[in-house]
N, C-alpha and C. Protein backbone atom coordinates (compact mmCIF):
# COMPACT_ATOMS: atom_id res chain seq x y z
N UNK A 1 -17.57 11.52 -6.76
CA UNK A 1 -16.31 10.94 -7.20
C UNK A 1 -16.07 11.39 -8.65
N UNK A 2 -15.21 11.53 -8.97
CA UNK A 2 -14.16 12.40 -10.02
C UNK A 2 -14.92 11.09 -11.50
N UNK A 3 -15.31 11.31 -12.55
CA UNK A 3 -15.61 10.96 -13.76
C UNK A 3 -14.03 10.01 -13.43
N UNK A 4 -14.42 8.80 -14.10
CA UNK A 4 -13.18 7.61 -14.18
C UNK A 4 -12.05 7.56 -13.19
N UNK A 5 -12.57 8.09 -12.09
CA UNK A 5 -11.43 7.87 -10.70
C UNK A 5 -12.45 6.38 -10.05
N UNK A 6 -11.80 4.90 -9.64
CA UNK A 6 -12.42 3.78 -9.16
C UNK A 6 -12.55 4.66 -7.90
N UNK A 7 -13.55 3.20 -7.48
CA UNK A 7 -13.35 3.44 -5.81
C UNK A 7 -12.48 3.18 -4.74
N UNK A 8 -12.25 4.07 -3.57
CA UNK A 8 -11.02 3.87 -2.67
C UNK A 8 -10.73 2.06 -2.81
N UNK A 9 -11.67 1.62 -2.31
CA UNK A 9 -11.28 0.08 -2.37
C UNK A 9 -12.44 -0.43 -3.56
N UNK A 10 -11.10 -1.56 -3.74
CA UNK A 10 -11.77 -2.44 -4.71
C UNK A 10 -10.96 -3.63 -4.84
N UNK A 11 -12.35 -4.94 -5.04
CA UNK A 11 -11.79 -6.32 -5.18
C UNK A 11 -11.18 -6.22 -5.93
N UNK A 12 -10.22 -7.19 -5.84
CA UNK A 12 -9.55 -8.11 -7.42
C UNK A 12 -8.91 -7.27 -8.56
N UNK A 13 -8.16 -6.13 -8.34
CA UNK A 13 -8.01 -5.12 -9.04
C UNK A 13 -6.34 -6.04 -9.66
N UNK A 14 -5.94 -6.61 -8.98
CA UNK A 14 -4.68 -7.27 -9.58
C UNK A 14 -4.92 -8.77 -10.04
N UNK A 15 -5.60 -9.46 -8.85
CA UNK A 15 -5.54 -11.11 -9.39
C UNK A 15 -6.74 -11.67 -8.31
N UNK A 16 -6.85 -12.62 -8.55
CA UNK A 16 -8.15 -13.12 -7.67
C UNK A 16 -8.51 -12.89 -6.33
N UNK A 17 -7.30 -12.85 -5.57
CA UNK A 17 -7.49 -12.38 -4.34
C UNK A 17 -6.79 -11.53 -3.77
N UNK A 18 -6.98 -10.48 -4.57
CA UNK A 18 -6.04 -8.70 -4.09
C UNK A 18 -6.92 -7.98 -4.02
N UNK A 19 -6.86 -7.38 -3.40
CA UNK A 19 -7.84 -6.00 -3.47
C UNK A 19 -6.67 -4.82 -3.40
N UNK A 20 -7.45 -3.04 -3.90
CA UNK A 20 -6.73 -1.96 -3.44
C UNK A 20 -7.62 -0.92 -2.87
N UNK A 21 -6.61 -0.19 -2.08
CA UNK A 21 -7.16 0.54 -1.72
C UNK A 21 -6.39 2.03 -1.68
N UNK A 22 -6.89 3.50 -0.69
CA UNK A 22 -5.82 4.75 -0.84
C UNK A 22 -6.36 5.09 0.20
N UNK A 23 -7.41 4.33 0.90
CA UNK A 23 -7.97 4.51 2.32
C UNK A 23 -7.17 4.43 3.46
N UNK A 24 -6.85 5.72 4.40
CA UNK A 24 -5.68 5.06 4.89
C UNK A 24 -6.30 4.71 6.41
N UNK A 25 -7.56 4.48 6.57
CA UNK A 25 -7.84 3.49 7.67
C UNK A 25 -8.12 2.16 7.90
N UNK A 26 -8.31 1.84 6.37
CA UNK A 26 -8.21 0.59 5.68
C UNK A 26 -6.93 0.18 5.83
N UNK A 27 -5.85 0.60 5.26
CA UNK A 27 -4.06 0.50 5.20
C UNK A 27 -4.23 0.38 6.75
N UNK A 28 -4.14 1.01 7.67
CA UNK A 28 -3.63 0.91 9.10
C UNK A 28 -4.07 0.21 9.52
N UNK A 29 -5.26 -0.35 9.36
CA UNK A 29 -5.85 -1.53 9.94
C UNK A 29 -5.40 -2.67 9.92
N UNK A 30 -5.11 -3.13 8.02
CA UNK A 30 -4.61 -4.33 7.45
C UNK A 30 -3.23 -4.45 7.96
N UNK A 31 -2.26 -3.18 7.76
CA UNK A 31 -0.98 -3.09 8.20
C UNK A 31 -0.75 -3.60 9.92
N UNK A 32 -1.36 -2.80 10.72
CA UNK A 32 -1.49 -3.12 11.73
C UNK A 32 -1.49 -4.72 12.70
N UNK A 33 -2.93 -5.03 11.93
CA UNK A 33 -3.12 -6.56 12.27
C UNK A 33 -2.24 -7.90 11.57
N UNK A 34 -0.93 -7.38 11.42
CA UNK A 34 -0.04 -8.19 10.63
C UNK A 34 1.24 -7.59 11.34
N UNK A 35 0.73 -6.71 12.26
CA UNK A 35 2.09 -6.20 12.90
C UNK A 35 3.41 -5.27 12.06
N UNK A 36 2.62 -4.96 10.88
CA UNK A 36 3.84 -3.84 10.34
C UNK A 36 3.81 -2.78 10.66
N UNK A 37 4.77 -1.91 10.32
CA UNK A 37 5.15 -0.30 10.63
C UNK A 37 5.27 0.33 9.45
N UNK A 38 4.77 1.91 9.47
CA UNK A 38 5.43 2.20 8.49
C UNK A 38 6.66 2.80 8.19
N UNK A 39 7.19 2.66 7.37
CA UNK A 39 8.68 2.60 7.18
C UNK A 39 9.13 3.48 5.52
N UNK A 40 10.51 3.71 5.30
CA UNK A 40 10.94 3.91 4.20
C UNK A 40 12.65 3.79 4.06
N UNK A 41 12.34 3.75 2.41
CA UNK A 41 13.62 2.75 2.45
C UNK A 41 15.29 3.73 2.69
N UNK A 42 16.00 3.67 3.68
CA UNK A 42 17.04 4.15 4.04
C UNK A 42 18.09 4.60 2.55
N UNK A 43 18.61 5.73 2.70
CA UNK A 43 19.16 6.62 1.69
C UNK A 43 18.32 6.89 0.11
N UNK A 44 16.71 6.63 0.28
CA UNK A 44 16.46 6.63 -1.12
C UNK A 44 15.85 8.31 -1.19
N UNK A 45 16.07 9.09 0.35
CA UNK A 45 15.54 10.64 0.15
C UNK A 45 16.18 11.62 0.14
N UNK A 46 15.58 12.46 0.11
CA UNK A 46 16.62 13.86 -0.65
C UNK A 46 16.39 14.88 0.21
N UNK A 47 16.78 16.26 -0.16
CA UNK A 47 16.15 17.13 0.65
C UNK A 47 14.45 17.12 0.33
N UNK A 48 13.91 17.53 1.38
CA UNK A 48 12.40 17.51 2.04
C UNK A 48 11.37 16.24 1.37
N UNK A 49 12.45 15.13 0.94
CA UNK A 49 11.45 14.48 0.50
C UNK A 49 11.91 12.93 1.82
N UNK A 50 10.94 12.16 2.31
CA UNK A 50 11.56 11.15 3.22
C UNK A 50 12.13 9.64 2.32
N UNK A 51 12.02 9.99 1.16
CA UNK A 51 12.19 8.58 0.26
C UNK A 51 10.91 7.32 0.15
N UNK A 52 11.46 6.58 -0.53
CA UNK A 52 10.70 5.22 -0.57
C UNK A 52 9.63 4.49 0.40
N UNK A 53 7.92 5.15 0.05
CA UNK A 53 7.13 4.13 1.26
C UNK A 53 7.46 2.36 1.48
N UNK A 54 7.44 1.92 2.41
CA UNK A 54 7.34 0.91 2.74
C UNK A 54 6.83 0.47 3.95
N UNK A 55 6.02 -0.46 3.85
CA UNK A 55 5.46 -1.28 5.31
C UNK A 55 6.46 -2.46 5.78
N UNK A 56 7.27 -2.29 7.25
CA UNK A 56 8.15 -3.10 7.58
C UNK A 56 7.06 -4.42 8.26
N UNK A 57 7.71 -5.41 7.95
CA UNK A 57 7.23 -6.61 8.90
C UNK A 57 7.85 -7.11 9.90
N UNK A 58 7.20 -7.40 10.83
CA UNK A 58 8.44 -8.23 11.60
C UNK A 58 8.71 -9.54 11.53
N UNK A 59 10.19 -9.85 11.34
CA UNK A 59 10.61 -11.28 10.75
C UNK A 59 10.95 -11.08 9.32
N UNK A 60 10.64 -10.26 9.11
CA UNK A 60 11.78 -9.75 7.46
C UNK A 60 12.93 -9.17 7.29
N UNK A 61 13.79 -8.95 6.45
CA UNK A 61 14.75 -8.39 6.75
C UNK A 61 14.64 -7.10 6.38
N UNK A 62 13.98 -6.44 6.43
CA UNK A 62 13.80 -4.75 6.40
C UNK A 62 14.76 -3.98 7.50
N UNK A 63 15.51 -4.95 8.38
CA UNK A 63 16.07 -4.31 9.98
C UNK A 63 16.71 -3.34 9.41
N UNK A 64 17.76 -3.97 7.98
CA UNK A 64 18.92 -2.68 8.03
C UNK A 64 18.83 -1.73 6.80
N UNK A 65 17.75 -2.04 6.23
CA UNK A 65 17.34 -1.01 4.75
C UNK A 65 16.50 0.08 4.95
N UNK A 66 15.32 -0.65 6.41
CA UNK A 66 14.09 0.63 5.98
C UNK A 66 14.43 1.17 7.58
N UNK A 67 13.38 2.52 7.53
CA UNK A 67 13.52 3.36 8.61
C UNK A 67 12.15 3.81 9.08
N UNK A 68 11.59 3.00 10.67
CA UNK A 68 10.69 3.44 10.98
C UNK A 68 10.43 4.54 11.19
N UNK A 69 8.69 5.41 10.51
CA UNK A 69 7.85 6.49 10.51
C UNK A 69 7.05 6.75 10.81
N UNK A 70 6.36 7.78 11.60
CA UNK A 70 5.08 7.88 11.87
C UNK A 70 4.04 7.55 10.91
N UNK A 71 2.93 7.07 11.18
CA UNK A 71 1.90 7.21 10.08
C UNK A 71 1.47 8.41 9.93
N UNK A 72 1.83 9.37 10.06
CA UNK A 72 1.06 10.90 9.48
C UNK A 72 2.23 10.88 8.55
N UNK A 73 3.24 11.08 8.73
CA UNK A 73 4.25 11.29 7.71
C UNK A 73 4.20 10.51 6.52
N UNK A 74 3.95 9.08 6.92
CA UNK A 74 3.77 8.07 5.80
C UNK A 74 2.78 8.14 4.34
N UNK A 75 1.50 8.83 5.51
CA UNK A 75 0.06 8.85 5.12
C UNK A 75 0.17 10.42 3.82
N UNK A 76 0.81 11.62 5.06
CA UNK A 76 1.47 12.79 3.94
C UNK A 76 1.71 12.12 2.60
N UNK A 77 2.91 11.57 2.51
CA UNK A 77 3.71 11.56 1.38
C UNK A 77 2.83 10.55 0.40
N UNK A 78 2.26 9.89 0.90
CA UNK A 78 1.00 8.28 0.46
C UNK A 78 0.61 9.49 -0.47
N UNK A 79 -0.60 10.39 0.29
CA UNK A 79 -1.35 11.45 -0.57
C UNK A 79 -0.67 12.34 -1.38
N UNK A 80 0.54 12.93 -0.74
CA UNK A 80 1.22 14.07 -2.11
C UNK A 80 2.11 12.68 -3.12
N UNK A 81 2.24 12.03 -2.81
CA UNK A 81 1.95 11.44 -4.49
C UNK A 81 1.28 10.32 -5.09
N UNK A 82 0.27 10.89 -4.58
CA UNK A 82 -1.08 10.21 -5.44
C UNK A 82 -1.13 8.15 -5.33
N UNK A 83 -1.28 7.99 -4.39
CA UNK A 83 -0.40 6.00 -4.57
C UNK A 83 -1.60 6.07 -3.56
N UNK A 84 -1.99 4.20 -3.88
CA UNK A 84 -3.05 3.70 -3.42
C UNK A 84 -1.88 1.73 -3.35
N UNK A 85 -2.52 1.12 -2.26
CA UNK A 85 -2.10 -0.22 -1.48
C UNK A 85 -2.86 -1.16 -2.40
N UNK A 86 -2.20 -2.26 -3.23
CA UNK A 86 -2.44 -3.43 -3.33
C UNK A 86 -1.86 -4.13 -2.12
N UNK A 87 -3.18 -5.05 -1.83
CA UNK A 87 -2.76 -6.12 -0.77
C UNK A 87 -3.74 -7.23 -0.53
N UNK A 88 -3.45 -8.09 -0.21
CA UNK A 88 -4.22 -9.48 -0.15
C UNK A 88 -4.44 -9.93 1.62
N UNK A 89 -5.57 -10.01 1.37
CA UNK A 89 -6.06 -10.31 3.30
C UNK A 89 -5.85 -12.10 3.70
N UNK A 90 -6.03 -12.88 2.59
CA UNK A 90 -5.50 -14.68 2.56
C UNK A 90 -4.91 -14.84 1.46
N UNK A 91 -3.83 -15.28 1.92
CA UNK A 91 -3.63 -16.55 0.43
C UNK A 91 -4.47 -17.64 -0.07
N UNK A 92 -3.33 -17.85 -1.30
CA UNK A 92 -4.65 -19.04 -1.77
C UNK A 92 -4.88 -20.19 -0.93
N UNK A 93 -4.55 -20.70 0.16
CA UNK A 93 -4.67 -21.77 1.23
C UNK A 93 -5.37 -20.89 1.97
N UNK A 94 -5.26 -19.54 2.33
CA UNK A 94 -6.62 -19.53 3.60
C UNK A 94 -5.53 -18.55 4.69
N UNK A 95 -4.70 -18.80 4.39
CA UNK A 95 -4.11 -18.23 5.76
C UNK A 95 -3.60 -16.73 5.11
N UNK A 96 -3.43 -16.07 6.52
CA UNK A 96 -3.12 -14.52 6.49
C UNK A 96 -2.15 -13.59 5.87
N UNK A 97 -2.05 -13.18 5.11
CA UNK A 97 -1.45 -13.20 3.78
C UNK A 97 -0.51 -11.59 4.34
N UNK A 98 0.40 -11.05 3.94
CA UNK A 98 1.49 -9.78 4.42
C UNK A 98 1.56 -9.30 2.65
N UNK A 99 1.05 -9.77 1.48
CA UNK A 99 1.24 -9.75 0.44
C UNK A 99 0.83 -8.29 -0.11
N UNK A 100 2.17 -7.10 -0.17
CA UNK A 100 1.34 -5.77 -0.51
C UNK A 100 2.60 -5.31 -1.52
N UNK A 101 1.67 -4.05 -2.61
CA UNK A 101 2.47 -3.45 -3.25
C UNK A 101 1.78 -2.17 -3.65
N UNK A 102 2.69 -0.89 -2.99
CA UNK A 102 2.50 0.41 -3.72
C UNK A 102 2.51 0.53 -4.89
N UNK A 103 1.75 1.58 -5.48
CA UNK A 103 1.46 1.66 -6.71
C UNK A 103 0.70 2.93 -6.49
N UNK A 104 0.33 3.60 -8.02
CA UNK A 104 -0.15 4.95 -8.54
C UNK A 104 -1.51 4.79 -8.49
N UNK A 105 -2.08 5.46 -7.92
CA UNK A 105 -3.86 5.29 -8.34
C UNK A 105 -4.47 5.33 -9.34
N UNK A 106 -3.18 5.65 -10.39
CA UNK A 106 -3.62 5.83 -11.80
C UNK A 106 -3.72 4.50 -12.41
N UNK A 107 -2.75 3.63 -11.94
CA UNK A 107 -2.61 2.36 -12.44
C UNK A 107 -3.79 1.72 -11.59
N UNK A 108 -3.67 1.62 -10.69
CA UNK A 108 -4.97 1.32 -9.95
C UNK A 108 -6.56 1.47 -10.58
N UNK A 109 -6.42 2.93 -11.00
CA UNK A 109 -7.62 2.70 -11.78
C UNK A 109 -7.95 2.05 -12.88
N UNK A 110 -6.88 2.34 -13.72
CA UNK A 110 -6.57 1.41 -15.15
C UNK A 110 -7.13 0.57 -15.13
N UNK A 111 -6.59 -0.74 -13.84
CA UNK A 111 -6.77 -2.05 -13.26
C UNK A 111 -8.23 -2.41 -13.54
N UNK A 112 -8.96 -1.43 -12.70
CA UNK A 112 -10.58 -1.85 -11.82
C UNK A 112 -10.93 -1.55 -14.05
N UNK A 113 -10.91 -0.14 -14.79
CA UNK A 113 -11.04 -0.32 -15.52
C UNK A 113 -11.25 -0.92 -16.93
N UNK A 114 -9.98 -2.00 -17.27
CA UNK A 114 -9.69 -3.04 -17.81
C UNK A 114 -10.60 -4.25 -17.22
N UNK A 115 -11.10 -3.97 -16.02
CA UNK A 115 -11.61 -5.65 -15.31
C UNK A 115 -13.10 -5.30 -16.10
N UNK A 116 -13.04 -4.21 -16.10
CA UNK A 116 -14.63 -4.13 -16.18
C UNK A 116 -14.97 -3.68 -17.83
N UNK A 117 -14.09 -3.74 -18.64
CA UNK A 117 -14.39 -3.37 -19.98
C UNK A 117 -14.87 -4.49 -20.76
């Protein structure tokens, strides 16, 4: 592993009970067992680029903004620009938490960095 690159996953990189990750069998798993898709957000792409990642849920209103994607396509664009998944597996009561946010692996590392200085 790359001098000051964290690891794919890691606890608590945002707040007590977040973890991140850039693993994307980790992501499909968590995504999955919560029933999301992956998705992106409608008119935010250009030529050859698909726009804005997002994981749709069902029971949100994502129906008329985002646009379901394959996960290879998703997973592509995840890696060409460099972004790793904050997301939380419970809330603070215990129950099953949908709580996620893209972000740069750079910031990501920062994160695990700062925790540990």
């Amino acid at each position: 592993m790359p001098k000051g690159q964290a690891k794919k996953t890691s606890e608590r990189a945002q707040s007590y009970t977040s973890k991140y990750t850039s693993d994307h069998e980790v992501i499909r798993k968590w995504a999955e067992e919560r029933g999301a898709k992956p998705a992106v957000v409608k008119g935010t792409g250009g030529k050859g680029d698909i726009g804005m990642l997002r994981l749709d849920f069902p029971g949100y209103s994502g129906k008329e903004s985002l646009e379901h994607i394959s996960w290879d396509d998703w997973f592509d664009k995840f890696e060409e620009r460099n972004l790793a998944l904050v997301y939380q597996d419970e809330t603070g009561t215990g129950e099953k938490s949908n709580f996620n946010k893209i972000i740069s692996r750079e910031t990501a590392d920062e994160a695990v960095r700062k925790r540990h200085a």
